[in-house]
Protein backbone atom coordinates (compact mmCIF):
# COMPACT_ATOMS: atom_id res chain seq x y z
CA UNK A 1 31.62 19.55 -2.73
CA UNK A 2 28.68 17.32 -1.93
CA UNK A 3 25.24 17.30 -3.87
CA UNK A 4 23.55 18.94 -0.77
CA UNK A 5 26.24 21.47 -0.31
CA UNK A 6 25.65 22.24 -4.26
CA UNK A 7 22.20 22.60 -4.10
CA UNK A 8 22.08 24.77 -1.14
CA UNK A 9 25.33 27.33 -2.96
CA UNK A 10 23.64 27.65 -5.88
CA UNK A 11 19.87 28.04 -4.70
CA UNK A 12 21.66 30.98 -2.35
CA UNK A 13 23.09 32.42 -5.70
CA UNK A 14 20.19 32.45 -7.43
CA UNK A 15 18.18 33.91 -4.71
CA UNK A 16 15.80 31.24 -3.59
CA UNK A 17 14.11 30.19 0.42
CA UNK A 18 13.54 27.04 0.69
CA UNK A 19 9.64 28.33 0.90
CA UNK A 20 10.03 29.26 -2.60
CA UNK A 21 11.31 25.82 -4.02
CA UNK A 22 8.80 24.05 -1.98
CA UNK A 23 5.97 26.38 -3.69
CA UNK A 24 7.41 25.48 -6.98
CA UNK A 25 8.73 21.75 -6.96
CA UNK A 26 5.82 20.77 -4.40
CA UNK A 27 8.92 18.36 -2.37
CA UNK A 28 8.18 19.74 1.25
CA UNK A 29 10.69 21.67 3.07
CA UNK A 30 11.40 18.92 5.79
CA UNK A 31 12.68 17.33 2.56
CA UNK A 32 15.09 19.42 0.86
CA UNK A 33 16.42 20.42 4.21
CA UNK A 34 17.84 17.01 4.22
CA UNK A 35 19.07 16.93 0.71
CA UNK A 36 20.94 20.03 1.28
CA UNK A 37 22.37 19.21 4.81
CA UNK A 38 23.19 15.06 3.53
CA UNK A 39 21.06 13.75 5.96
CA UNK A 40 19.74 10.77 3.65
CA UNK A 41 17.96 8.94 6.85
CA UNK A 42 15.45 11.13 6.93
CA UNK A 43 14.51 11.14 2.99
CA UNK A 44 11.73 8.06 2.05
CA UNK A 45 12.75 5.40 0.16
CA UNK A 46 15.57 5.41 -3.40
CA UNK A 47 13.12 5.60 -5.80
CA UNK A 48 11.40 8.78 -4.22
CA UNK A 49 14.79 10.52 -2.91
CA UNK A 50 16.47 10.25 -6.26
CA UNK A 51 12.80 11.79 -7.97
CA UNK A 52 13.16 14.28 -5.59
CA UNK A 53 16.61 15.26 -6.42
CA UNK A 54 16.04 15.21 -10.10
CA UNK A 55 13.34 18.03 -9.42
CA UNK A 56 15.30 20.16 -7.70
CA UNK A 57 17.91 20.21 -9.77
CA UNK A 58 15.99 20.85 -12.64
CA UNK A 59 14.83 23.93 -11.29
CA UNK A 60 18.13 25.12 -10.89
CA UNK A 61 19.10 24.48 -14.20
CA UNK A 62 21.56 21.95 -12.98
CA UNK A 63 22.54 18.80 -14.91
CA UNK A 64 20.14 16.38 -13.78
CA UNK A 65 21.11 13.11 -15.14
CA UNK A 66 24.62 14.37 -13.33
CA UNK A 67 23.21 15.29 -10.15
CA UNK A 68 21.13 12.27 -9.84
CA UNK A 69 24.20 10.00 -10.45
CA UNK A 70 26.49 11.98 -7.39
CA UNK A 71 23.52 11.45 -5.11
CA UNK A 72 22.92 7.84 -5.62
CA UNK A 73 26.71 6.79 -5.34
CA UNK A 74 26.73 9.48 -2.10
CA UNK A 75 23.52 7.80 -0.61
CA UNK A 76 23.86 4.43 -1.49
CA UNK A 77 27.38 3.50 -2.58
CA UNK A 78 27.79 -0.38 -3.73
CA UNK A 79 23.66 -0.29 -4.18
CA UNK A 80 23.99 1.27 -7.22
CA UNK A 81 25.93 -1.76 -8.73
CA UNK A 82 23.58 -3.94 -7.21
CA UNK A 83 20.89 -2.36 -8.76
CA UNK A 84 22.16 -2.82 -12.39
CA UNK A 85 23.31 -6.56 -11.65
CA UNK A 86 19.34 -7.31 -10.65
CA UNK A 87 18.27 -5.91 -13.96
CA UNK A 88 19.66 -8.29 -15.57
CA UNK A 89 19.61 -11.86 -13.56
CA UNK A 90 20.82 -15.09 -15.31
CA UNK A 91 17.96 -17.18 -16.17
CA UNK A 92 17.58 -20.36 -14.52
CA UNK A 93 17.78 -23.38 -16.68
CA UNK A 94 14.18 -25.54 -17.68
CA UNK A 95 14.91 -27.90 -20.02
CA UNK A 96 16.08 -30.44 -17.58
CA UNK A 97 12.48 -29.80 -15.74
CA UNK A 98 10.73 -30.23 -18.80
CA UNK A 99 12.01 -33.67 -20.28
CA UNK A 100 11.62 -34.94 -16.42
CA UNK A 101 8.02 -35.05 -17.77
CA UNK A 102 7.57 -38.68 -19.87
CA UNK A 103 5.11 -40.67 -21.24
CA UNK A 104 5.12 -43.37 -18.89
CA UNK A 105 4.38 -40.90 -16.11
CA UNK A 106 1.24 -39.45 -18.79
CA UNK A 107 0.35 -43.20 -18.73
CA UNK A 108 0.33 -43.86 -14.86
CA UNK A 109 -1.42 -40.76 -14.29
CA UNK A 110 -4.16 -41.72 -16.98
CA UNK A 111 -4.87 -45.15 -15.50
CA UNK A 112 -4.92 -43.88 -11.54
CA UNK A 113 -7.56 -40.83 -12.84
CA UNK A 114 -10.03 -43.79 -14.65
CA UNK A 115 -9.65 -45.97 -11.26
CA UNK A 116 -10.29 -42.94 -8.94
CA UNK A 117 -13.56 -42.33 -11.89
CA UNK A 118 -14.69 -45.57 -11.53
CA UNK A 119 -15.01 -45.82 -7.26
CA UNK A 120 -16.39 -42.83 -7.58
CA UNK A 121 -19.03 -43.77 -9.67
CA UNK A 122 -20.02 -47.47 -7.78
CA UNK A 123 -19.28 -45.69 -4.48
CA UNK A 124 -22.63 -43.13 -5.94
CA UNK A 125 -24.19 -45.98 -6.77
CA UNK A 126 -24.13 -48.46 -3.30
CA UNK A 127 -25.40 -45.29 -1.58
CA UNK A 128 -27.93 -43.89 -3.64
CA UNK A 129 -29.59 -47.55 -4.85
CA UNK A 130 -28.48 -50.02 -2.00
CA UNK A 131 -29.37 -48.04 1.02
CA UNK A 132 -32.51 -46.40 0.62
CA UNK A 133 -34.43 -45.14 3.41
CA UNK A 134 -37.88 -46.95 4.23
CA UNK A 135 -40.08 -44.48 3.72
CA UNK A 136 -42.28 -43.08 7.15
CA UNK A 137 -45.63 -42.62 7.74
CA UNK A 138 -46.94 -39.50 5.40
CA UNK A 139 -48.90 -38.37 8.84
CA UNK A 140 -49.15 -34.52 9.03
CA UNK A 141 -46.98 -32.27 10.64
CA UNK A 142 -48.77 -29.92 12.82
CA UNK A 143 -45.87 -26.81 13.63
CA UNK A 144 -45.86 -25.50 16.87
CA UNK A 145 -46.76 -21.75 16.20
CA UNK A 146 -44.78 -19.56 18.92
CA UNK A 147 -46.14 -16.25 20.03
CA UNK A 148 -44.26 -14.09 18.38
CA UNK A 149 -41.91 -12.15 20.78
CA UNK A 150 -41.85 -8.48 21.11
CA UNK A 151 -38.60 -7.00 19.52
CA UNK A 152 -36.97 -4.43 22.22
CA UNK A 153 -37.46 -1.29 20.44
CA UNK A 154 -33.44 -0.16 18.51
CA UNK A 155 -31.23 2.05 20.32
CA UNK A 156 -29.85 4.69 17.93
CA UNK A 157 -26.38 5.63 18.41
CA UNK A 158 -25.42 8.85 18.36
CA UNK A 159 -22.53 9.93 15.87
CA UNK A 160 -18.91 9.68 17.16
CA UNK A 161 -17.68 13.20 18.24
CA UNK A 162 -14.27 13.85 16.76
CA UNK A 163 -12.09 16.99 18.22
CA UNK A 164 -9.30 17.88 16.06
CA UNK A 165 -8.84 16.16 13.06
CA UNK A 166 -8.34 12.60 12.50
CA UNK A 167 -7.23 10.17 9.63
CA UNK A 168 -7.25 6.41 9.76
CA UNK A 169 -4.86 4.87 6.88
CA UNK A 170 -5.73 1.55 4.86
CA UNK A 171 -3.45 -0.05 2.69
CA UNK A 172 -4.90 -1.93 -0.40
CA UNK A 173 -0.96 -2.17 -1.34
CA UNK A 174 2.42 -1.55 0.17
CA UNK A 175 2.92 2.07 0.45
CA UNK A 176 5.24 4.66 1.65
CA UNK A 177 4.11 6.97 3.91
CA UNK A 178 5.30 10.18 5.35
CA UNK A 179 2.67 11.67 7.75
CA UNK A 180 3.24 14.94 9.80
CA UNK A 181 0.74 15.42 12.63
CA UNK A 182 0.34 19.20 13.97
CA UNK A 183 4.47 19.68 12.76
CA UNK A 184 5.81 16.61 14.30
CA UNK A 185 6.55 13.66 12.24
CA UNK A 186 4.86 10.69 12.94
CA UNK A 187 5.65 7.80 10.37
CA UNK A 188 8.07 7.64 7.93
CA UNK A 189 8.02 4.25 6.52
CA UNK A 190 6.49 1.48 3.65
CA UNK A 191 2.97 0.90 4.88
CA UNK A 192 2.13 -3.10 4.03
CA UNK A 193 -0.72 -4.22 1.94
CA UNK A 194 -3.53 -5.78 4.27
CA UNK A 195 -2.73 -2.70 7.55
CA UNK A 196 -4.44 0.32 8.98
CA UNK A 197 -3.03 3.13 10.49
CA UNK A 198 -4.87 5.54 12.49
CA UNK A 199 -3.18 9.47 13.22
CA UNK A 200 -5.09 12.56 15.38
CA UNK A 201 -4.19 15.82 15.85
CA UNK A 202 -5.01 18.78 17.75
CA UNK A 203 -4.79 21.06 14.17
CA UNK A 204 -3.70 19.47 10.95
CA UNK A 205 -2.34 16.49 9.53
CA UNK A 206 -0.04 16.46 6.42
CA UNK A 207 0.51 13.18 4.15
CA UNK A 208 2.71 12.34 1.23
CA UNK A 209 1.67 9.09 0.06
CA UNK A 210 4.13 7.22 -2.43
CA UNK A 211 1.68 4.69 -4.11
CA UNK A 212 -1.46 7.04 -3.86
CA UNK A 213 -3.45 4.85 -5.76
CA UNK A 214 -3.14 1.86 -3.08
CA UNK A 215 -4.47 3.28 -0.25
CA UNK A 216 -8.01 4.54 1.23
CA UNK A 217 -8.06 7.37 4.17
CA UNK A 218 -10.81 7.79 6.10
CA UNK A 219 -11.04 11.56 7.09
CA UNK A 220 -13.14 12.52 10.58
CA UNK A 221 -14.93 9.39 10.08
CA UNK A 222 -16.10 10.30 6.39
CA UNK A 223 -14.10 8.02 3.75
CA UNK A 224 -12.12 10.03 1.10
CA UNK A 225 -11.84 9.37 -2.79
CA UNK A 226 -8.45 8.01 -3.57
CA UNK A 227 -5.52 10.63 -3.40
CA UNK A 228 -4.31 9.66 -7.44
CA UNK A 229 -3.72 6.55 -9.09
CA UNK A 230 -1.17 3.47 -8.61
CA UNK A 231 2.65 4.65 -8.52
CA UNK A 232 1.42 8.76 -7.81
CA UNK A 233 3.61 10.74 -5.71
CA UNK A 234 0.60 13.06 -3.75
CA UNK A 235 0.59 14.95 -0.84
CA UNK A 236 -2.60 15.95 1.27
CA UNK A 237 -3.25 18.34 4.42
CA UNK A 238 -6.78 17.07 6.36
CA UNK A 239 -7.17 20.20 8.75
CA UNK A 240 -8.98 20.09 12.19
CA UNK A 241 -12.80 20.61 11.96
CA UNK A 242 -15.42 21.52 14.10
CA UNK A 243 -17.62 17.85 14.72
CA UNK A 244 -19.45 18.55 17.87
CA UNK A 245 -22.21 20.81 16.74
CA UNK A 246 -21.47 23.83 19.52
């Protein structure tokens, strides 16, 4: 039996919709469909799937250490062992680096810095003393005084009229993003530091944000204070509102 198939037989047993997990372990429905179901293409990145499976086993009193374990050798395979080799990489050797470094190189490097000093100083020197400019005539400068030119009165702009509802996505760092737009998914993917991405909707938009802290969303126009801090897991629903003053 798979760790979807598990999850799904004993949720059933215990008498639980998916509604009612989603009200209580806040991972969104779209989301633990795919757990249950082993479709692990549509869950966001390791880190966040294997969170995700860790909470809902804990609310069904499973074994979550155990049910953690099955899911990462059923989603990834081989990238589990990978995983473990890169925590613990063979450090790269630096003595050889370090005793490259003598003191006839200290010496060369000594006597080329008091040579570049020293043209430095008589190069100053020819300029400032050698070639002096003759001084001119002190005769007085009259400034021609323009008339002073009429400023075309400032055209104010009026506000931007936004229907719906509308979010514009900034990344300070890389982020993963899942963002639902009136139902339909839209992006499901690491946002990189240093891009913007903009999302409208006739009704609502939902966002889970995997690095909260390292983005900035402007909402309707109006920017937003940041969702959590570095490394949160937080989701957000901006809802369509009325801009247009009717």
């Amino acid at each position: 039996m798979g760790i979807g198939e598990k999850f799904k037989a004993e949720r059933i047993k215990q008498g639980y919709s998916l509604q009612e997990v989603e009200d209580d372990t806040k991972i969104r429905k779209y989301y633990l469909e795919a757990i249950e179901n082993d479709n692990y293409d549509l869950l966001p990145p390791k880190v966040y799937a294997t969170g995700f499976v860790r909470r809902y086993a804990k609310f069904l009193d499973l074994d979550v250490e155990e049910c953690a374990q099955i899911f990462k050798y059923a989603a990834y395979g081989s990238s589990v062992k990978e995983e473990l080799m890169e925590l613990n990489p063979t450090s790269t050797p630096t003595r050889g680096i370090e005793s490259s470094i003598t003191w006839k190189n200290v010496a060369i490097a000594l006597v080329f810095l008091i040579a570049v000093i020293w043209v430095g100083d008589f190069l100053i020197a020819y300029f400032t003393e050698g070639h002096k400019v003759p001084p001119q005539n002190n005769l007085p400068i009259v400034e021609k005084s323009d008339p002073e030119e009429e400023k075309p009165p400032e055209v104010v702009k009026p506000n931007k009229v936004i229907r719906g509802v509308e979010i514009i996505v900034e990344a300070e760092q890389n982020c993963w993003l899942s963002v639902i737009v009136d139902n339909e998914s839209q992006y499901n993917a690491t946002l990189p530091a240093g891009e913007e991405l903009a999302f409208q909707g006739e009704n609502k938009i939902s966002l889970t944000a995997g690095n909260a802290g390292g983005i900035t969303i402007t909402y309707n126009g109006e920017k937003m204070p940041p969702l959590g801090n570095i490394g949160d897991v937080k989701d957000a629903t901006y809802t369509a509102l009325d801009n247009t003053g009717e």
